[in-house]
PDB file of N, CA and C in Angstrom:
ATOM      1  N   UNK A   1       3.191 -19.156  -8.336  1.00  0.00           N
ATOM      2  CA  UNK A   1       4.044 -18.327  -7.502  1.00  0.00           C
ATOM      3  C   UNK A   1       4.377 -17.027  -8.247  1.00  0.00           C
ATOM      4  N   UNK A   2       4.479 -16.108  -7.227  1.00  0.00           N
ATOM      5  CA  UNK A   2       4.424 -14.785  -8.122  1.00  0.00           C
ATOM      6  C   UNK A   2       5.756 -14.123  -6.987  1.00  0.00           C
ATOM      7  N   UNK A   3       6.848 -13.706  -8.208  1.00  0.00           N
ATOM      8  CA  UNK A   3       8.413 -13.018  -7.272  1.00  0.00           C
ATOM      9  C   UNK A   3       7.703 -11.345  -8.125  1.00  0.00           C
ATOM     10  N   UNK A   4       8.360 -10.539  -7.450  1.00  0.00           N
ATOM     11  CA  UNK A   4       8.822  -9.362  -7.306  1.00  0.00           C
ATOM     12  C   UNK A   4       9.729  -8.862  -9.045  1.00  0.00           C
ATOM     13  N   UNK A   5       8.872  -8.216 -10.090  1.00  0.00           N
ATOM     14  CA  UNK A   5       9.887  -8.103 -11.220  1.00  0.00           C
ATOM     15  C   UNK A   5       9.296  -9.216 -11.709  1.00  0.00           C
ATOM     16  N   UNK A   6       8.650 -10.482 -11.674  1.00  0.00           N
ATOM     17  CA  UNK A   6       7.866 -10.891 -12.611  1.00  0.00           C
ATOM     18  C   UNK A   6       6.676  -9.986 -13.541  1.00  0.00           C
ATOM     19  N   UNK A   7       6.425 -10.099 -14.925  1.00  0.00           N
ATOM     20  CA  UNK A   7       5.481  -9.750 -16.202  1.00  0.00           C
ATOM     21  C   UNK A   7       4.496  -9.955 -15.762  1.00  0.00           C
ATOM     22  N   UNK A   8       3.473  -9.299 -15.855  1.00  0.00           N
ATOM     23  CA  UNK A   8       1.810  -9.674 -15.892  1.00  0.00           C
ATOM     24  C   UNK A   8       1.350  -9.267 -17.594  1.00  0.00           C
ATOM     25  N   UNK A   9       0.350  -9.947 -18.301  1.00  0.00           N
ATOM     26  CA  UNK A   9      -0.035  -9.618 -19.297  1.00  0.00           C
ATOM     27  C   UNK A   9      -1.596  -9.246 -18.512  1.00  0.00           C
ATOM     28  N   UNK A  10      -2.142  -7.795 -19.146  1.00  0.00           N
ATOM     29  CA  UNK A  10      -3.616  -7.774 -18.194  1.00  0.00           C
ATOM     30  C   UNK A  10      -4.340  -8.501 -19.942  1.00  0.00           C
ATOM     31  N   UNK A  11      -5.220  -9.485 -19.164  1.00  0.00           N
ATOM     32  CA  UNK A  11      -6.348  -9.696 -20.446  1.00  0.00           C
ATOM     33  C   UNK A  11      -7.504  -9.527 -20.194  1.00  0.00           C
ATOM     34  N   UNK A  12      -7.761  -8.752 -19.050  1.00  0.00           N
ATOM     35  CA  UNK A  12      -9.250  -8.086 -19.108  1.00  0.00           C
ATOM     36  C   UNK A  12      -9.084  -6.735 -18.280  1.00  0.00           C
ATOM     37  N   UNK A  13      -8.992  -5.726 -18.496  1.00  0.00           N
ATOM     38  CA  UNK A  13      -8.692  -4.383 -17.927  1.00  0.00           C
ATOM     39  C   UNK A  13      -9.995  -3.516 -17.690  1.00  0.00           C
ATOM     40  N   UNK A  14      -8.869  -2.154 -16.816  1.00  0.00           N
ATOM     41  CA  UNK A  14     -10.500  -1.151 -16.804  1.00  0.00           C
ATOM     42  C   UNK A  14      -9.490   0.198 -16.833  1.00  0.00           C
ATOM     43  N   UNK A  15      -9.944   0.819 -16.064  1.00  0.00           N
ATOM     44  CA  UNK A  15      -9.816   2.589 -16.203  1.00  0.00           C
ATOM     45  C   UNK A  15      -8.276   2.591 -16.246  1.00  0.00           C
ATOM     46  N   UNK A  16      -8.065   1.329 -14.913  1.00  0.00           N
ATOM     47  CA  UNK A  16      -5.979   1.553 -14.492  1.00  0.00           C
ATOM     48  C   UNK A  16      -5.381   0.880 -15.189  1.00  0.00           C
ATOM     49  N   UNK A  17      -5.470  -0.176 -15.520  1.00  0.00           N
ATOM     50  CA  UNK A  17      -4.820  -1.101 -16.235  1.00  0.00           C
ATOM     51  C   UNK A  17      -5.248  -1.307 -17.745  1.00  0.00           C
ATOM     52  N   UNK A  18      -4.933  -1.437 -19.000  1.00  0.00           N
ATOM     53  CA  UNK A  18      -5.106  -1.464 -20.143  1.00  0.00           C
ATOM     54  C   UNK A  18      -4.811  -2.788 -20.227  1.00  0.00           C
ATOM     55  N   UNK A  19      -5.519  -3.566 -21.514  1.00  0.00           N
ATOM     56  CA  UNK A  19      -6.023  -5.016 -22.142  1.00  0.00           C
ATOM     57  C   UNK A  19      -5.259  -4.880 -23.130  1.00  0.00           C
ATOM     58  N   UNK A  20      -3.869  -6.176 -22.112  1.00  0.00           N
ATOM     59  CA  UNK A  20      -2.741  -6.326 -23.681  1.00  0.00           C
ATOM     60  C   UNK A  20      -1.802  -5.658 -23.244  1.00  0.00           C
ATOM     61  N   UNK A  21      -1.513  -4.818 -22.365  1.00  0.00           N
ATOM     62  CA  UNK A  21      -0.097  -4.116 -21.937  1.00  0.00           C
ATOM     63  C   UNK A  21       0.550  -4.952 -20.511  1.00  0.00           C
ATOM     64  N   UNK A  22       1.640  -5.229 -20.083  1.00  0.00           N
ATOM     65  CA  UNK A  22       2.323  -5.615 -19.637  1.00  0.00           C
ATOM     66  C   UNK A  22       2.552  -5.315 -18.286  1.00  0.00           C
ATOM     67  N   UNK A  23       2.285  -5.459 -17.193  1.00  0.00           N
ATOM     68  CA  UNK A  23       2.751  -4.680 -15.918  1.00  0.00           C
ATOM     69  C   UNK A  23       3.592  -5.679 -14.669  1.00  0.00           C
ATOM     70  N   UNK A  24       4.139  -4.719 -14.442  1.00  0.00           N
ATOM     71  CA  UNK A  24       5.300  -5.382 -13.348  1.00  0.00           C
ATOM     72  C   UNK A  24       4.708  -5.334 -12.137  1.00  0.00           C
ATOM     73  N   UNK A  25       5.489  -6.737 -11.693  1.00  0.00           N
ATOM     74  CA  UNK A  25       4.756  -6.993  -9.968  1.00  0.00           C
ATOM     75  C   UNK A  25       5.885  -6.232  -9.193  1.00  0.00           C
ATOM     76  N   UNK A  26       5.385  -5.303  -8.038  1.00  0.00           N
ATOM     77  CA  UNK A  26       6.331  -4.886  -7.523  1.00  0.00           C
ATOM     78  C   UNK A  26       7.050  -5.587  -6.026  1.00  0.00           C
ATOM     79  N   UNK A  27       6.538  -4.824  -5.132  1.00  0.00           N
ATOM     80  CA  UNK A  27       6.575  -5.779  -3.426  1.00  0.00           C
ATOM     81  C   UNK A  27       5.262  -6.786  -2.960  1.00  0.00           C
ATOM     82  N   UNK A  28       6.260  -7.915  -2.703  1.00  0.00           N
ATOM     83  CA  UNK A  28       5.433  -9.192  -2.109  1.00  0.00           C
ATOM     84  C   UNK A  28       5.044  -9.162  -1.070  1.00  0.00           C
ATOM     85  N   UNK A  29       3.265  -8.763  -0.390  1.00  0.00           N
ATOM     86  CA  UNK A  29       2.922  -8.879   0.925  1.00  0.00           C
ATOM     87  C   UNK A  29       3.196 -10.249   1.129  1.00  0.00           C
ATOM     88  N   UNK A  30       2.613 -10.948   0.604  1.00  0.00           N
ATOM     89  CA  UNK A  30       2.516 -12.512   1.256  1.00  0.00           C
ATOM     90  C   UNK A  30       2.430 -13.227   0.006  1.00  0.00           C
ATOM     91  N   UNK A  31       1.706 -14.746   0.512  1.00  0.00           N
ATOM     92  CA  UNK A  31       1.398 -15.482  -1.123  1.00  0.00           C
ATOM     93  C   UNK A  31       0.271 -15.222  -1.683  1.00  0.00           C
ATOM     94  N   UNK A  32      -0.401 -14.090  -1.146  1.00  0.00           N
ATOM     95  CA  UNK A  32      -1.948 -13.918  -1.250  1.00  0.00           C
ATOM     96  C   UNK A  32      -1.860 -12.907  -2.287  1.00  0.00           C
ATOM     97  N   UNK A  33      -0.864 -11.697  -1.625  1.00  0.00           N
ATOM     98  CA  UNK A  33      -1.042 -10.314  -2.458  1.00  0.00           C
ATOM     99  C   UNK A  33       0.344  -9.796  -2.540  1.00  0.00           C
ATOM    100  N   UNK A  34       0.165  -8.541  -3.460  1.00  0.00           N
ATOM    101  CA  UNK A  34       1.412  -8.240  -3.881  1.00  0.00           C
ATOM    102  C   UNK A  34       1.311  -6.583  -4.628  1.00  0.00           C
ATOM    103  N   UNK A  35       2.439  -6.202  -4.848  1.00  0.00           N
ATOM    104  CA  UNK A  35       1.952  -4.871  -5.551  1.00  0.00           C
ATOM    105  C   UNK A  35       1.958  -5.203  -7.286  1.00  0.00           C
ATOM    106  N   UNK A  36       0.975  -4.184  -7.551  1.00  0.00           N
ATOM    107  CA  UNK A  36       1.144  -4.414  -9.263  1.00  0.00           C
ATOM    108  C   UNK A  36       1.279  -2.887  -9.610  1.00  0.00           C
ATOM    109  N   UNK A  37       2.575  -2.224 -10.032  1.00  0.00           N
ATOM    110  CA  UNK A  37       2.847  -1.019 -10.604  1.00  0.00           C
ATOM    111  C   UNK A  37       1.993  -1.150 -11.727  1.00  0.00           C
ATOM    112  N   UNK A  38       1.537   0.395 -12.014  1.00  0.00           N
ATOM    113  CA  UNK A  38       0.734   0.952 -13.282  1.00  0.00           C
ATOM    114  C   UNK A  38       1.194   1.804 -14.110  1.00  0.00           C
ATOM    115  N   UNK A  39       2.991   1.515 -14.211  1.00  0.00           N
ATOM    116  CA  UNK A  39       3.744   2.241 -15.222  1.00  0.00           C
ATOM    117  C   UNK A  39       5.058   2.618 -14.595  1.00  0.00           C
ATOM    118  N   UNK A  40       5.713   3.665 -15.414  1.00  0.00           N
ATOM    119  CA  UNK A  40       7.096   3.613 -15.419  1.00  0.00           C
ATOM    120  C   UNK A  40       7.254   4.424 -13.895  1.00  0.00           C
ATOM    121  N   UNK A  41       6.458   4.947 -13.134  1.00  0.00           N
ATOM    122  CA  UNK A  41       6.890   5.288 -11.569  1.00  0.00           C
ATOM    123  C   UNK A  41       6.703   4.222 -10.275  1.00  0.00           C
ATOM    124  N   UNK A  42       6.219   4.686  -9.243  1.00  0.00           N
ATOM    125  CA  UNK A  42       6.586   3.598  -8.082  1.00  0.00           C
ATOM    126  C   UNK A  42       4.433   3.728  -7.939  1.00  0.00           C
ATOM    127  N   UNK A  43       3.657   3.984  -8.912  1.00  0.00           N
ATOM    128  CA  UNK A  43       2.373   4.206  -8.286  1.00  0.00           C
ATOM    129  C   UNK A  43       2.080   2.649  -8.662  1.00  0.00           C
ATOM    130  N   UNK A  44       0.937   1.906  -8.042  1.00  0.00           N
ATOM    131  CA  UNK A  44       0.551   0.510  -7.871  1.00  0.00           C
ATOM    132  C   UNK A  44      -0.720   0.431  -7.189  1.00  0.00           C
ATOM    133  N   UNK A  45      -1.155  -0.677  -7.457  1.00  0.00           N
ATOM    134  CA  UNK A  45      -2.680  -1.539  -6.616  1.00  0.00           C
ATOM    135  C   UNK A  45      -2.377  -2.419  -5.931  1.00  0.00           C
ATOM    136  N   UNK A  46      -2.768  -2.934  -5.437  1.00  0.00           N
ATOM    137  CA  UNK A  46      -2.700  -4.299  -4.636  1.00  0.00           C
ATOM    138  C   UNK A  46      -3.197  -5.347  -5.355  1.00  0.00           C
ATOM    139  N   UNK A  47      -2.702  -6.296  -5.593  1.00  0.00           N
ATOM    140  CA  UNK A  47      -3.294  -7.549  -6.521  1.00  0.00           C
ATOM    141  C   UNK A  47      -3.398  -8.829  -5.845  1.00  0.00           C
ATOM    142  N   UNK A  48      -4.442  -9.413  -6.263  1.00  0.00           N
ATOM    143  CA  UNK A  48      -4.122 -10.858  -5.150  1.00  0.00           C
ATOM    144  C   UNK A  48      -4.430 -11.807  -6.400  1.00  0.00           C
ATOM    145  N   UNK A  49      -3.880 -13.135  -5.789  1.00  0.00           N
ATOM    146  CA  UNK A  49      -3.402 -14.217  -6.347  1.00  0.00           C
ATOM    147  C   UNK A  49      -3.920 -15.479  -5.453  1.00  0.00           C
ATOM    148  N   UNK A  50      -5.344 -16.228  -6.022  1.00  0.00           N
ATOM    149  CA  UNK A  50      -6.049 -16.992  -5.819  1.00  0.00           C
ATOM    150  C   UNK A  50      -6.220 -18.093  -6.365  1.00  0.00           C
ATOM    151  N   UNK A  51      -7.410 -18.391  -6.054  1.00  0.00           N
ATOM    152  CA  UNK A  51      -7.839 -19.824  -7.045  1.00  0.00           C
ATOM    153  C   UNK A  51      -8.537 -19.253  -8.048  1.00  0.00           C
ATOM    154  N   UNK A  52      -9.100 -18.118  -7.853  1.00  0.00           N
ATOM    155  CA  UNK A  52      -9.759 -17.357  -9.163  1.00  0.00           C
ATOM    156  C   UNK A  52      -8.900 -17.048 -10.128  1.00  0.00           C
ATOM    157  N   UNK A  53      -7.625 -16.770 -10.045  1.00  0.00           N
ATOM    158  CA  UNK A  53      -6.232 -16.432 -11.284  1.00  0.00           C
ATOM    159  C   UNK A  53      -5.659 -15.179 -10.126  1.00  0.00           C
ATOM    160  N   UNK A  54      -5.483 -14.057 -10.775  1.00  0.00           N
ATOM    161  CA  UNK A  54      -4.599 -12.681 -10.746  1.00  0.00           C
ATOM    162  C   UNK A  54      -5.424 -11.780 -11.215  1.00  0.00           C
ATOM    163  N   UNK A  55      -5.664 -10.946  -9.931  1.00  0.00           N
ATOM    164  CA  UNK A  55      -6.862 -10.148 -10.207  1.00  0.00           C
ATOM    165  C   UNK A  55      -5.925  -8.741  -9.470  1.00  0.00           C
ATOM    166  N   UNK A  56      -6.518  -7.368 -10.007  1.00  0.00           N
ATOM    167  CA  UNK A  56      -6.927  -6.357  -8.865  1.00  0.00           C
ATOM    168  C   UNK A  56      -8.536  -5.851  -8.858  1.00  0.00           C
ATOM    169  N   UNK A  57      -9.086  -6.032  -7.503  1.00  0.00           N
ATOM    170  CA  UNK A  57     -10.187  -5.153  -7.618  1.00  0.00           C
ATOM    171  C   UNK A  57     -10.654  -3.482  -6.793  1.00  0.00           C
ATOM    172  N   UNK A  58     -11.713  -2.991  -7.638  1.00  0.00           N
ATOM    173  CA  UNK A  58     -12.362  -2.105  -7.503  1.00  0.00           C
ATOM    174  C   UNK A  58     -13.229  -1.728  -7.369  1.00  0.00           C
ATOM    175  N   UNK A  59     -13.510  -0.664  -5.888  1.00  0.00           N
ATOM    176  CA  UNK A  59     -14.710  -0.605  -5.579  1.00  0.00           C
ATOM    177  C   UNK A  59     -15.912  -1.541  -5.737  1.00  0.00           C
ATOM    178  N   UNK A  60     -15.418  -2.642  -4.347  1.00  0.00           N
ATOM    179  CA  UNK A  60     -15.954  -3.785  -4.586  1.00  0.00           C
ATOM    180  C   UNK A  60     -17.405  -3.631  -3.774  1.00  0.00           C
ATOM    181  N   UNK A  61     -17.349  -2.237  -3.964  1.00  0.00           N
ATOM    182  CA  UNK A  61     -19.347  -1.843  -3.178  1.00  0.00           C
ATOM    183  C   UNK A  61     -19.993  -1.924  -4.370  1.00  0.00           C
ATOM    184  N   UNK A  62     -19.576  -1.920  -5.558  1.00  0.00           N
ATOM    185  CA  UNK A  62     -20.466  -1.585  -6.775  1.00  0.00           C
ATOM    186  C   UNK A  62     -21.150  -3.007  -7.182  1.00  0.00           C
ATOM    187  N   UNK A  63     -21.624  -2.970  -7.588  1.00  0.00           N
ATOM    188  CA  UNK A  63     -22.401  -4.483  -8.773  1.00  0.00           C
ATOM    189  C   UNK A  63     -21.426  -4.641  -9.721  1.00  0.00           C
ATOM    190  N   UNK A  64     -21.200  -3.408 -10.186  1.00  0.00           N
ATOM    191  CA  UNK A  64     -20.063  -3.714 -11.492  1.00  0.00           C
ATOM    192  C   UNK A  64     -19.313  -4.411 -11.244  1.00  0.00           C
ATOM    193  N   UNK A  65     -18.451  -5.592 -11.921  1.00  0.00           N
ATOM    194  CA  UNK A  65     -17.442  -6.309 -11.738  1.00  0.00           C
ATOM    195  C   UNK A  65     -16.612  -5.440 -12.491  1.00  0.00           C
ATOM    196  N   UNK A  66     -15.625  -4.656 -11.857  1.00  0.00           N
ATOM    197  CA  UNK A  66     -14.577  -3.727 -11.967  1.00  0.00           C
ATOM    198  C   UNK A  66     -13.230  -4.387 -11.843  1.00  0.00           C
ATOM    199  N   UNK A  67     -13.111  -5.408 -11.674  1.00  0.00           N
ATOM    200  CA  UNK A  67     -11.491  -6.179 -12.183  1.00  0.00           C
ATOM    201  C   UNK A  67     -10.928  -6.251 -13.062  1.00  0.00           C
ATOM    202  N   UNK A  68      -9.721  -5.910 -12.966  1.00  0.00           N
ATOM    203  CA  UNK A  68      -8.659  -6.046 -14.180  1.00  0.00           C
ATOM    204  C   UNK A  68      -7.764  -7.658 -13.613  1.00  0.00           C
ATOM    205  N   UNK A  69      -7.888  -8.583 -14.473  1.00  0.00           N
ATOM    206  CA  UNK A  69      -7.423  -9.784 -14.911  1.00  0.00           C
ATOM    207  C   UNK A  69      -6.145  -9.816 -15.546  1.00  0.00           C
ATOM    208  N   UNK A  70      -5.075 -10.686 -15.307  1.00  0.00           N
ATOM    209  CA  UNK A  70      -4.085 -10.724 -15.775  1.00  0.00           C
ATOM    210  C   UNK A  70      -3.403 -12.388 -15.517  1.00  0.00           C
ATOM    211  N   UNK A  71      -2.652 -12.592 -16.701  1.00  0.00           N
ATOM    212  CA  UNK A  71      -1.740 -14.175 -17.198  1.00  0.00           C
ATOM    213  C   UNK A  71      -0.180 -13.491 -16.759  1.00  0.00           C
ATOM    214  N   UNK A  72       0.402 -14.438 -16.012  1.00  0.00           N
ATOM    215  CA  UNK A  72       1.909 -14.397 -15.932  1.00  0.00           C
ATOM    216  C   UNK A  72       2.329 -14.752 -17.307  1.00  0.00           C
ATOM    217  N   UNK A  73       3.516 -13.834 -17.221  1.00  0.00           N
ATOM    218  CA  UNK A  73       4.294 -14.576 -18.818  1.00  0.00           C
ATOM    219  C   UNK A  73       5.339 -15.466 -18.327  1.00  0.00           C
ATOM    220  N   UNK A  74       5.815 -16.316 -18.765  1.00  0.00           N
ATOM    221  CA  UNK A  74       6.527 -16.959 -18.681  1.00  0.00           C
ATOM    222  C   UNK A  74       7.903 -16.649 -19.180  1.00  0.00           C
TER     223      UNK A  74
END
């Protein structure tokens, strides 16, 4: 379960998110998705929350697997 103001640790990042820095979940669409701010203003991605873990993705036309991965802290 993921609230609003819960920690994300990202442990696999890309261009938006950095590997090892901390980011806050912001507004809860549903149990699916949610916002994930990318620093000290109101800017964010959409993140969803699966059976795969806590992901955001990008430009999911590419081959590249462009996800940034992230662990709740406890």
């Amino acid at each position: 379960m993921i609230n609003t103001n819960d920690k994300l640790l990202c442990i696999r990042g890309n261009d938006f998110y950095s590997e090892g820095e901390v980011y806050t979940v912001g507004r809860i669409v549903n149990n699916k998705y949610f916002q994930l701010l990318t620093g000290s203003n109101d800017d964010h991605w959409y993140a969803t929350l699966d059976e795969k873990g806590i992901y955001v993705s990008f430009d999911s036309m590419s081959a590249k697997d462009n996800k940034a991965w992230f662990d709740k802290i406890a």
